[in-house]
C-alpha atoms as a PDB file:
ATOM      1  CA  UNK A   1       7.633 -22.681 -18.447  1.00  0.00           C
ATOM      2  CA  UNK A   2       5.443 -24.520 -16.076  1.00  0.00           C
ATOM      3  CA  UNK A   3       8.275 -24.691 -13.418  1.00  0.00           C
ATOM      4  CA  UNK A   4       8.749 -21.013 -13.707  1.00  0.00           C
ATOM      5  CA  UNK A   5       5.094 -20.267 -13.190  1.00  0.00           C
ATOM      6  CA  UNK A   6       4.751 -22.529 -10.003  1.00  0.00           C
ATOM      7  CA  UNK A   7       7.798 -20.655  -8.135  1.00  0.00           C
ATOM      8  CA  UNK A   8       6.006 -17.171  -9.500  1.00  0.00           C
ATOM      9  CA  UNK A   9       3.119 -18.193  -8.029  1.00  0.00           C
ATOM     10  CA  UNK A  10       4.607 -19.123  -4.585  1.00  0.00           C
ATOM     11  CA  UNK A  11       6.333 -16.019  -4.300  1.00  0.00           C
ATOM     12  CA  UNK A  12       3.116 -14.090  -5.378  1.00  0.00           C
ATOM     13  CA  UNK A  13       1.496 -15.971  -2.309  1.00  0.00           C
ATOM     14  CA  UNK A  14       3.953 -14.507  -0.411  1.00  0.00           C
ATOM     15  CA  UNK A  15       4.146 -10.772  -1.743  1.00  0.00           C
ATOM     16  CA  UNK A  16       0.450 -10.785  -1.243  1.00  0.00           C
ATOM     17  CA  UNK A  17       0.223 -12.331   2.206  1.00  0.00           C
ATOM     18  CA  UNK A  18       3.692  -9.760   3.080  1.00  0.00           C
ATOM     19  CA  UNK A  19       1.574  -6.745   1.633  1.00  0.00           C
ATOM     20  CA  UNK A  20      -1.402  -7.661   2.705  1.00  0.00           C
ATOM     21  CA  UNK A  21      -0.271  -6.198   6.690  1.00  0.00           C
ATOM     22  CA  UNK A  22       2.559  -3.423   5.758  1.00  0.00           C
ATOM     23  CA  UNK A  23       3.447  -3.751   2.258  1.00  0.00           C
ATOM     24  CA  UNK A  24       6.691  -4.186   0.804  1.00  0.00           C
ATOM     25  CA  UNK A  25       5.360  -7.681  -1.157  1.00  0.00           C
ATOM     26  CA  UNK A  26       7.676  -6.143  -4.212  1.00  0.00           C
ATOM     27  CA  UNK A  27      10.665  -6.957  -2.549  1.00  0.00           C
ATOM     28  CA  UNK A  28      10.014 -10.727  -2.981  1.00  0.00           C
ATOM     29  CA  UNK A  29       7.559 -10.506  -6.193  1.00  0.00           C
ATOM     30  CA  UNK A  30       9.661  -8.159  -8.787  1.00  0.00           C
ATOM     31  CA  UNK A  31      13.087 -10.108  -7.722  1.00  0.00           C
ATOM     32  CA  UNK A  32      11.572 -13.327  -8.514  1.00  0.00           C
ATOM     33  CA  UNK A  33       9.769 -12.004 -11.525  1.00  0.00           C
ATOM     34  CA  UNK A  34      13.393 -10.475 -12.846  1.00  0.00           C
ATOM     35  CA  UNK A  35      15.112 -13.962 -11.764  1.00  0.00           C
ATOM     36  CA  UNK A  36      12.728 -16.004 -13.316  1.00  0.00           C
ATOM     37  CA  UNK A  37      12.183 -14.119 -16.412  1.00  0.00           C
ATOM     38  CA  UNK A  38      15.151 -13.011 -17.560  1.00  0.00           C
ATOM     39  CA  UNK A  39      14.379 -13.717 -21.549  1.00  0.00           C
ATOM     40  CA  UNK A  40      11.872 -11.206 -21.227  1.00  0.00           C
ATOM     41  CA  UNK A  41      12.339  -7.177 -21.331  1.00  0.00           C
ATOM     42  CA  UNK A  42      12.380  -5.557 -17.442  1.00  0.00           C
ATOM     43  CA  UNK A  43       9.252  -3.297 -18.284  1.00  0.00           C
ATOM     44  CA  UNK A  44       7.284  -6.446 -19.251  1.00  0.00           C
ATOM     45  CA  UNK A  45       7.914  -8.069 -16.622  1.00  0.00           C
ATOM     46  CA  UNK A  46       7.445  -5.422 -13.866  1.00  0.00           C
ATOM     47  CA  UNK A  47       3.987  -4.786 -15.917  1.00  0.00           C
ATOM     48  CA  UNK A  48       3.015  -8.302 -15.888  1.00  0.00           C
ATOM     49  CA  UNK A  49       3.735  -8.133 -12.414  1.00  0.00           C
ATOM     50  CA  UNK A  50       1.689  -5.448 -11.360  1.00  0.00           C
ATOM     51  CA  UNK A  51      -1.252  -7.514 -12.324  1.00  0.00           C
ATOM     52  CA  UNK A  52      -0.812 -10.197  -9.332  1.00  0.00           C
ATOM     53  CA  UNK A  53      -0.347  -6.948  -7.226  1.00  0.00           C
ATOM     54  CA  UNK A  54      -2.993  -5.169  -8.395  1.00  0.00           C
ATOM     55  CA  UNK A  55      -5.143  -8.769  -7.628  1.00  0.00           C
ATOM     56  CA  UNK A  56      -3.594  -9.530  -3.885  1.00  0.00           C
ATOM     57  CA  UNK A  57      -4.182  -5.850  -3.099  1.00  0.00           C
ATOM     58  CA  UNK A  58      -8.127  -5.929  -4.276  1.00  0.00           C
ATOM     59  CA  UNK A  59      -8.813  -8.815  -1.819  1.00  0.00           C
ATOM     60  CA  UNK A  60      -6.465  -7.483   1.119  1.00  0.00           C
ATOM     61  CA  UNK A  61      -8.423  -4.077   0.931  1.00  0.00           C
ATOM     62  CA  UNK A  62     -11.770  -6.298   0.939  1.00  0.00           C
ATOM     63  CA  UNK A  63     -10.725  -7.317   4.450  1.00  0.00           C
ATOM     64  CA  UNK A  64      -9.732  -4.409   5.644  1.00  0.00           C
ATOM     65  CA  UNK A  65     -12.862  -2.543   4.629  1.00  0.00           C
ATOM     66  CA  UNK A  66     -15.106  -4.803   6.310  1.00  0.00           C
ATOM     67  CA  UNK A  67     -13.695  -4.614   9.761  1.00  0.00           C
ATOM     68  CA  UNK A  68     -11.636  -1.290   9.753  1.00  0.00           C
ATOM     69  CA  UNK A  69     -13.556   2.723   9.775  1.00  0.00           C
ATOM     70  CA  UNK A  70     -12.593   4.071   6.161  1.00  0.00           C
ATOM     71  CA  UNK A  71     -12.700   8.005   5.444  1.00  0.00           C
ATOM     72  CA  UNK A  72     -14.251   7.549   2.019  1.00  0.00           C
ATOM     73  CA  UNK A  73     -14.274  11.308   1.306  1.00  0.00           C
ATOM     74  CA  UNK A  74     -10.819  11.522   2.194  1.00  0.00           C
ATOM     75  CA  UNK A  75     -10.040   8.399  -0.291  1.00  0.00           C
ATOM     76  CA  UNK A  76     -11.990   9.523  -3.136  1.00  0.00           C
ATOM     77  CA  UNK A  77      -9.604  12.139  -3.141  1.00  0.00           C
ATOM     78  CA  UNK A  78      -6.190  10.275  -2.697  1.00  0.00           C
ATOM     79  CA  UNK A  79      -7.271   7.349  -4.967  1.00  0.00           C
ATOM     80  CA  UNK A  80      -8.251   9.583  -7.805  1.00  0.00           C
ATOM     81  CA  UNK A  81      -4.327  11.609  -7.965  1.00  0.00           C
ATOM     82  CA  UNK A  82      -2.343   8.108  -6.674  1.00  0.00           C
ATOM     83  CA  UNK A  83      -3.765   6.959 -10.076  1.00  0.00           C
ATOM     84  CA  UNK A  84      -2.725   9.857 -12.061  1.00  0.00           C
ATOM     85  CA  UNK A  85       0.751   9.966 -10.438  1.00  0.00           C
ATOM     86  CA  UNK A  86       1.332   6.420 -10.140  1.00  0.00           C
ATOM     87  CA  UNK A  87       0.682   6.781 -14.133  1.00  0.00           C
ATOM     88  CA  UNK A  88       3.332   9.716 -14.639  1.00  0.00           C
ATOM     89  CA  UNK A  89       5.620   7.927 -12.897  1.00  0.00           C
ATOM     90  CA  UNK A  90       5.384   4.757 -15.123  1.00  0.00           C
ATOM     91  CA  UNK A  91       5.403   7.148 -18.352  1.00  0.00           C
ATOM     92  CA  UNK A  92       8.522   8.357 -16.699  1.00  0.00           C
ATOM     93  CA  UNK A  93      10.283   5.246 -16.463  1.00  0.00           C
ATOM     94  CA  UNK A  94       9.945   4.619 -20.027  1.00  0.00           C
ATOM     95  CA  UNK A  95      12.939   7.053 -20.553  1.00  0.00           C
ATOM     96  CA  UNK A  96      14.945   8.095 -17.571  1.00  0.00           C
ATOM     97  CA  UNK A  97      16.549   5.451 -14.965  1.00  0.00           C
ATOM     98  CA  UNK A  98      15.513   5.620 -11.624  1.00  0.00           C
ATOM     99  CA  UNK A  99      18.928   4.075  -9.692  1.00  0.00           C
ATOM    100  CA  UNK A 100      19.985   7.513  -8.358  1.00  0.00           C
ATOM    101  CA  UNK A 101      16.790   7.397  -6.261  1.00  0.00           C
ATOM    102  CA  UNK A 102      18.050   4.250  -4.301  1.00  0.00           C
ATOM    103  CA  UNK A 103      21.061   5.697  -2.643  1.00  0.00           C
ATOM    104  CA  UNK A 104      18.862   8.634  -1.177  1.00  0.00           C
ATOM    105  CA  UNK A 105      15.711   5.848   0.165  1.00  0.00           C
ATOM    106  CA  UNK A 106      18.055   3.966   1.746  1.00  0.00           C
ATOM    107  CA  UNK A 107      19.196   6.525   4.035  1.00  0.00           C
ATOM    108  CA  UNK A 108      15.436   6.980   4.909  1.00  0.00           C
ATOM    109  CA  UNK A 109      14.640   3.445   5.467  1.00  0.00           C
ATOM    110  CA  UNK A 110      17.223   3.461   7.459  1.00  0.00           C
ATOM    111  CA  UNK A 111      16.198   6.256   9.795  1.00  0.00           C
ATOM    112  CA  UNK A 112      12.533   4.767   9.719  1.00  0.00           C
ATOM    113  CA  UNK A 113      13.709   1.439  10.855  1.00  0.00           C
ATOM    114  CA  UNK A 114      15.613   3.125  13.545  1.00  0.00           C
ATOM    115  CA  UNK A 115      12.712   5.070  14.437  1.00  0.00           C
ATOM    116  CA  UNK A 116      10.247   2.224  14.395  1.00  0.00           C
ATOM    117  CA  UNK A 117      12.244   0.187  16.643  1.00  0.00           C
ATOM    118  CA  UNK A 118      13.013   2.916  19.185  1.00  0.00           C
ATOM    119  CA  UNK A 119       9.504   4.309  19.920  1.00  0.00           C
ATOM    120  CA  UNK A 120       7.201   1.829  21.215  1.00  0.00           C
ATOM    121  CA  UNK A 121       4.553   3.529  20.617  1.00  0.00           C
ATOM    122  CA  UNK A 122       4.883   4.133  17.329  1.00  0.00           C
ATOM    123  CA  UNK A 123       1.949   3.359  15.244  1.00  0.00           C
ATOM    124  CA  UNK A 124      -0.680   3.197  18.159  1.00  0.00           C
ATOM    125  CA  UNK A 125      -3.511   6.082  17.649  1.00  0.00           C
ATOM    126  CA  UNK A 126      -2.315   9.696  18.073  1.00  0.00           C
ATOM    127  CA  UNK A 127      -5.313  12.219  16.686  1.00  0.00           C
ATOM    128  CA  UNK A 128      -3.435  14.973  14.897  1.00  0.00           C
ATOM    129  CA  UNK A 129      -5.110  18.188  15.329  1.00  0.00           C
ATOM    130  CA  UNK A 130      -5.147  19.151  11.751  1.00  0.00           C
ATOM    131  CA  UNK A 131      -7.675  21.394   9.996  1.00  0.00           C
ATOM    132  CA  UNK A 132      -9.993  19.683   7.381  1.00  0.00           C
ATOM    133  CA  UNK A 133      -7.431  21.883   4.753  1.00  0.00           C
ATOM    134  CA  UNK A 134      -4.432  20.836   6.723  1.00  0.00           C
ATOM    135  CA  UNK A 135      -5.633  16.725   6.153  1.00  0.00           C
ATOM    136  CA  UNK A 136      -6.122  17.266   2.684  1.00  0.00           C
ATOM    137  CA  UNK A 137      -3.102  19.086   1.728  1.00  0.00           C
ATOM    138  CA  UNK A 138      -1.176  16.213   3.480  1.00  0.00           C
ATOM    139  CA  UNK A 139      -3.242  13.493   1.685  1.00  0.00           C
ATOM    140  CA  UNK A 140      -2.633  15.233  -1.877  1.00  0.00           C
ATOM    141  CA  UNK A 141       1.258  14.934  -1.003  1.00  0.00           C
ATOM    142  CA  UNK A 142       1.164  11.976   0.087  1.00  0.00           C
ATOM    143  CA  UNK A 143      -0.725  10.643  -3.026  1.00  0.00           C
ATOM    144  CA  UNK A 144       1.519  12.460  -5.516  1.00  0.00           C
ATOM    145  CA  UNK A 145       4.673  11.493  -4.474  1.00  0.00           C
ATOM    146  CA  UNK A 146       4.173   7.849  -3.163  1.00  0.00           C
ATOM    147  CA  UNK A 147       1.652   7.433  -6.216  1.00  0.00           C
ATOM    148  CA  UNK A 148       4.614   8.761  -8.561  1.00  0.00           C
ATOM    149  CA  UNK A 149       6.906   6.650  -6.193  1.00  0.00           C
ATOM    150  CA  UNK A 150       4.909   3.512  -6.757  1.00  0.00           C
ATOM    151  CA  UNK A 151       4.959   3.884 -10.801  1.00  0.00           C
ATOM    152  CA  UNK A 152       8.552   5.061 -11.433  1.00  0.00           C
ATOM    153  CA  UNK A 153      10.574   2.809  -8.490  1.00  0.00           C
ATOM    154  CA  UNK A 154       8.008   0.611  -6.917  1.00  0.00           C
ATOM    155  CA  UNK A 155       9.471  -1.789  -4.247  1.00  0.00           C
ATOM    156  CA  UNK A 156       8.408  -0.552  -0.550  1.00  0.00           C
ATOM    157  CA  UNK A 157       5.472   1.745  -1.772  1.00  0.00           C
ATOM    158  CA  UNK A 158       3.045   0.008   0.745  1.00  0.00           C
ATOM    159  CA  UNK A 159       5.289   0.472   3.340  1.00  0.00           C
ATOM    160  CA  UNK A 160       5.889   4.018   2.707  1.00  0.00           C
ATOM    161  CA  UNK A 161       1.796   4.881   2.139  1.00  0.00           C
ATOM    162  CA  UNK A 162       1.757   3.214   5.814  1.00  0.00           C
ATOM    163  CA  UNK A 163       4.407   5.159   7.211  1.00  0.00           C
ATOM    164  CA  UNK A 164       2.836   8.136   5.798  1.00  0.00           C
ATOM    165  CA  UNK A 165      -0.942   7.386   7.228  1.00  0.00           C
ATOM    166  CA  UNK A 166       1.052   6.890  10.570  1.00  0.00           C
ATOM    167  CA  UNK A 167       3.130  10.042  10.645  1.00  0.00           C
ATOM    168  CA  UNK A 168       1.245  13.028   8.834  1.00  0.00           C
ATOM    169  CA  UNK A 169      -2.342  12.094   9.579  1.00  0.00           C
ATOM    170  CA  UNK A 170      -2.281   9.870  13.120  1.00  0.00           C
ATOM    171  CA  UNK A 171      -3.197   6.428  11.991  1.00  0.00           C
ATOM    172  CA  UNK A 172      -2.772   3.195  13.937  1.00  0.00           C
ATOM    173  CA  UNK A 173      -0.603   0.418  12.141  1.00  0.00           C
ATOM    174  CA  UNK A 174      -4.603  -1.016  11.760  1.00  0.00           C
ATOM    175  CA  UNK A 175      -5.936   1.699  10.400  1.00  0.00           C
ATOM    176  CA  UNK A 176      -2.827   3.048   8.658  1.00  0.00           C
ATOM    177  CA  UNK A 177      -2.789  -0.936   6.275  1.00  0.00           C
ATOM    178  CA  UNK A 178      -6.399  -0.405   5.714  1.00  0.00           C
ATOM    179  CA  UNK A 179      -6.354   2.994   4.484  1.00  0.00           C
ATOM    180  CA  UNK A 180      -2.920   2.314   2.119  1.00  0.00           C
ATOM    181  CA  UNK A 181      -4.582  -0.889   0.427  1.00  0.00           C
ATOM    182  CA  UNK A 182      -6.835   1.809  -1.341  1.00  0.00           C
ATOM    183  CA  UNK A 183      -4.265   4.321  -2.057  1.00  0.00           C
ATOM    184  CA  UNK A 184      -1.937   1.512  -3.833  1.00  0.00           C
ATOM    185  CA  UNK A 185      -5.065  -0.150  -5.835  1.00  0.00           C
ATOM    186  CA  UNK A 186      -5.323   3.040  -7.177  1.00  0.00           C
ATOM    187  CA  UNK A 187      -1.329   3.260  -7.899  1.00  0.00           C
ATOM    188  CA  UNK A 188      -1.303  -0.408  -9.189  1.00  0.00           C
ATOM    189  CA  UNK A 189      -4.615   0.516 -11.749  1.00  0.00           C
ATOM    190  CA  UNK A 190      -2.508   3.758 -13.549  1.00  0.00           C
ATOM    191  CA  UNK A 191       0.738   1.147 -13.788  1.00  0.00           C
ATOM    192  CA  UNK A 192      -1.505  -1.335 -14.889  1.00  0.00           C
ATOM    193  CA  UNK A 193      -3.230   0.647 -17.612  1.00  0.00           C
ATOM    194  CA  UNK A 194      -0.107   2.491 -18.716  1.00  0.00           C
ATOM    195  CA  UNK A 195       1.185  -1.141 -19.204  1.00  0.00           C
ATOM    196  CA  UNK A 196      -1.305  -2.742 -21.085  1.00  0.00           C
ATOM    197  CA  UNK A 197      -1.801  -0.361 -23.541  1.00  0.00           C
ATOM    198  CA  UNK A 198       2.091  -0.541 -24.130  1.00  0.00           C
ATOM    199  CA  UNK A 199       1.712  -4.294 -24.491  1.00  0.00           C
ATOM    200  CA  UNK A 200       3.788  -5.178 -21.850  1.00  0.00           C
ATOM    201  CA  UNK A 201       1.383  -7.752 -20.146  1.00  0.00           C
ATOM    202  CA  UNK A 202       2.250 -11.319 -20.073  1.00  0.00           C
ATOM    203  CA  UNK A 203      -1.340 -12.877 -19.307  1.00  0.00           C
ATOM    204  CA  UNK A 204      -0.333 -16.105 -18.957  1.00  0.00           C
ATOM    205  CA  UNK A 205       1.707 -15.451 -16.174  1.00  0.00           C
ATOM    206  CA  UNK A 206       0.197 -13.226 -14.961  1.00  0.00           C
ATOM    207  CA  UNK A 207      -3.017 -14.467 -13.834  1.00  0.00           C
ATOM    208  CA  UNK A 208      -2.025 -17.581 -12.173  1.00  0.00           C
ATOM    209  CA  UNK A 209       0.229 -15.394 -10.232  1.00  0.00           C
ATOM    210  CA  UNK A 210      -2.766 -13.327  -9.681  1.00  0.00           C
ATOM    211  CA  UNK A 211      -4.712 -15.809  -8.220  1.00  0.00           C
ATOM    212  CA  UNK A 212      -1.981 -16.862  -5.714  1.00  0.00           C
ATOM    213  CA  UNK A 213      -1.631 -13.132  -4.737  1.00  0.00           C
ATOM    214  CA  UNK A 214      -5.289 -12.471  -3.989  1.00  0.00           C
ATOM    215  CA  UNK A 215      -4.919 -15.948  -1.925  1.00  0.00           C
ATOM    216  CA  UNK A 216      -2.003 -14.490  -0.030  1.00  0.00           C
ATOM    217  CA  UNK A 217      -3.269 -11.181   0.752  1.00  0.00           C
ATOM    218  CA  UNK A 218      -6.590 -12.379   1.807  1.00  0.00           C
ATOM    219  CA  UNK A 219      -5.113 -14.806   4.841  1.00  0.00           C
ATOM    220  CA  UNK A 220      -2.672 -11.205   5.058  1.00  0.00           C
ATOM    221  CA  UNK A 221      -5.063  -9.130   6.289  1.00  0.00           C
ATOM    222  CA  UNK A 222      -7.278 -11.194   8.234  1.00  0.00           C
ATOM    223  CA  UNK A 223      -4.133 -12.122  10.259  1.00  0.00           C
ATOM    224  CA  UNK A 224      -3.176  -8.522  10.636  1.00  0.00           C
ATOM    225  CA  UNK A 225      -7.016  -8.086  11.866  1.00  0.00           C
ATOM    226  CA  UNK A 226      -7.158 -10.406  14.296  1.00  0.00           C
ATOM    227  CA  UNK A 227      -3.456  -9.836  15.585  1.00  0.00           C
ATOM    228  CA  UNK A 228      -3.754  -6.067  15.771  1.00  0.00           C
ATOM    229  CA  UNK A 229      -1.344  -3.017  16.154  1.00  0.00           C
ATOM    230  CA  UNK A 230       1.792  -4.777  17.670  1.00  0.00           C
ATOM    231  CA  UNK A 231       1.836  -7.026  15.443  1.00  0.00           C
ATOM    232  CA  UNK A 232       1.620  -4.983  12.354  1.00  0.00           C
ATOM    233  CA  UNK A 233       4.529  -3.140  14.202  1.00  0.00           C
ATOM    234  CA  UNK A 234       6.945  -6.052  14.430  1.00  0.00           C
ATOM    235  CA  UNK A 235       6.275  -6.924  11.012  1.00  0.00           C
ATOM    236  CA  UNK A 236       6.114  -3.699   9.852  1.00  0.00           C
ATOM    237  CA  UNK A 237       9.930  -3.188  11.121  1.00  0.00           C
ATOM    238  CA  UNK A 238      10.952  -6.974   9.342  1.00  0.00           C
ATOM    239  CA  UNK A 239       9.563  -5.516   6.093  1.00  0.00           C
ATOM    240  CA  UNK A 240      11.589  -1.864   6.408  1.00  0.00           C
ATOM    241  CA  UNK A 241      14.592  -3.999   7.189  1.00  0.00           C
ATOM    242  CA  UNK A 242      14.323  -6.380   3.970  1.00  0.00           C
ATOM    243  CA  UNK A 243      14.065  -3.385   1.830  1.00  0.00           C
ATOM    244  CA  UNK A 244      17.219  -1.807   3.113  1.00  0.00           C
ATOM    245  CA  UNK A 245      18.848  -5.045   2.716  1.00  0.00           C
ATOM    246  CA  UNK A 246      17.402  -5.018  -0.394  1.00  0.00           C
ATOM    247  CA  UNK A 247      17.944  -1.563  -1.617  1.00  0.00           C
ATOM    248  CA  UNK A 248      21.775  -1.466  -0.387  1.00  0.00           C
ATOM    249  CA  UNK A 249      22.635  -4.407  -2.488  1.00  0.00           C
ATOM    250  CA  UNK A 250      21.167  -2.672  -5.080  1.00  0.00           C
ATOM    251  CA  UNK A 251      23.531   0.487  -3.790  1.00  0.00           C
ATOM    252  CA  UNK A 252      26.485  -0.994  -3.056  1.00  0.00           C
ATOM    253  CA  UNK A 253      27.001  -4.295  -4.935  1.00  0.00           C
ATOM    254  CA  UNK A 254      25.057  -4.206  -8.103  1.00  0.00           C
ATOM    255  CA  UNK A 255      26.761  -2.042 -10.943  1.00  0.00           C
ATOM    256  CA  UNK A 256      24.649  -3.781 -14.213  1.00  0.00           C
END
């Protein structure tokens, strides 16, 4: 067991350093954990994994709000119903199988990737004139369904809240990575909870790989800091292209 937990916690070091800037740190953490683990049930291990997530997320968004404007009001809100969706969606997975929903994000990863990549200027400040009604109905969608997202599928939620921050409310890549951290604590805390009180925690795995995670995404962010909007983008685009790599093996090649 102790060789398992060593290559757990380098690949937590490298989900949380990965999320840390544009999220997507699932794509290397749950493989690993599934590889790794394969004695143990896939809900316990994608609970015990949330832990490590939960842990490289905390410090990440630590960062972030110490150097990066946050809209508090506007997260109070969108923390609060990413929890409660993030929650559903977990209850959800309990009895229903989520596969049909990978055929239908790859196609929009896809398009995103393509997008990314042909507008340079995506991801650099563009004020949206919305209505203080208009910015909160957006942030309650965006909360419900990436929050739901986040509990029932999982892989690529960080990337999406970005994508979202970017798109519907006129965040920078910056400000877009600071303001998701908070969104996906809250999405990681309802998983979390849901998990533990299903006793599908494995603690001794799960907080060494915790502690490797927090390490990760605290060097994460203070790179993406420093660095700055173009290179959030480039990485940003690296981390839409794993998951599509990712989810069309999943699409195309894996029938178990």
């Amino acid at each position: 067991m102790t060789t398992e937990i060593i290559l757990l916690c380098i690949a937590a070091f490298a989900a949380g350093f990965i999320d840390a800037i544009v999220g997507g740190g699932g794509l290397i953490q749950t493989p690993a954990g599934l590889i790794i683990l394969p004695q143990y049930p896939v809900a316990t291990v994608i609970g015990t994994l949330k832990i490590p997530a939960f842990s490289g997320t905390a410090l990440a968004a630590l960062q972030y709000v110490r150097k990066v404007e946050i809209k508090w009001r506007l997260m109070s809100l969108m923390t609060i119903i990413a929890f409660a969706a993030a929650w559903g969606g977990s209850t959800l997975l309990n009895s229903v199988d989520n596969k049909f929903m990978k055929p239908l994000l790859l196609v929009i990863l896809i398009a995103v990737a393509t997008y990314t990549y042909s507008k340079k200027n995506f991801g650099t400040h563009t004020e949206k004139d919305h209505t203080n009604k208009q910015q909160i109905i957006y942030s309650i969608i965006i909360s419900l369904c990436i929050g739901f997202y986040d509990g029932f599928v999982g892989p690529g939620a960080g990337s999406f809240l970005v994508l979202a921050f970017i798109t519907l409310l006129g965040f920078d890549f910056l400000k877009a990575s600071a303001h998701a951290k908070l969104v996906n604590l809250a999405t990681n805390l309802g998983s979390i909870l849901f998990f533990i009180a299903k006793g599908k925690v494995l603690f001794a795995i799960a907080i060494p790989m915790a502690v490797c995670n927090a390490i990760g995404g605290t060097l994460g962010a203070r790179l993406a800091i420093v660095k700055g909007n173009k290179f959030i983008r480039i990485f940003f685009l690296i981390v839409v292209i794993g998951t599509i790599i990712r989810f069309a093996y999943d699409v195309f090649f894996r029938h178990t």
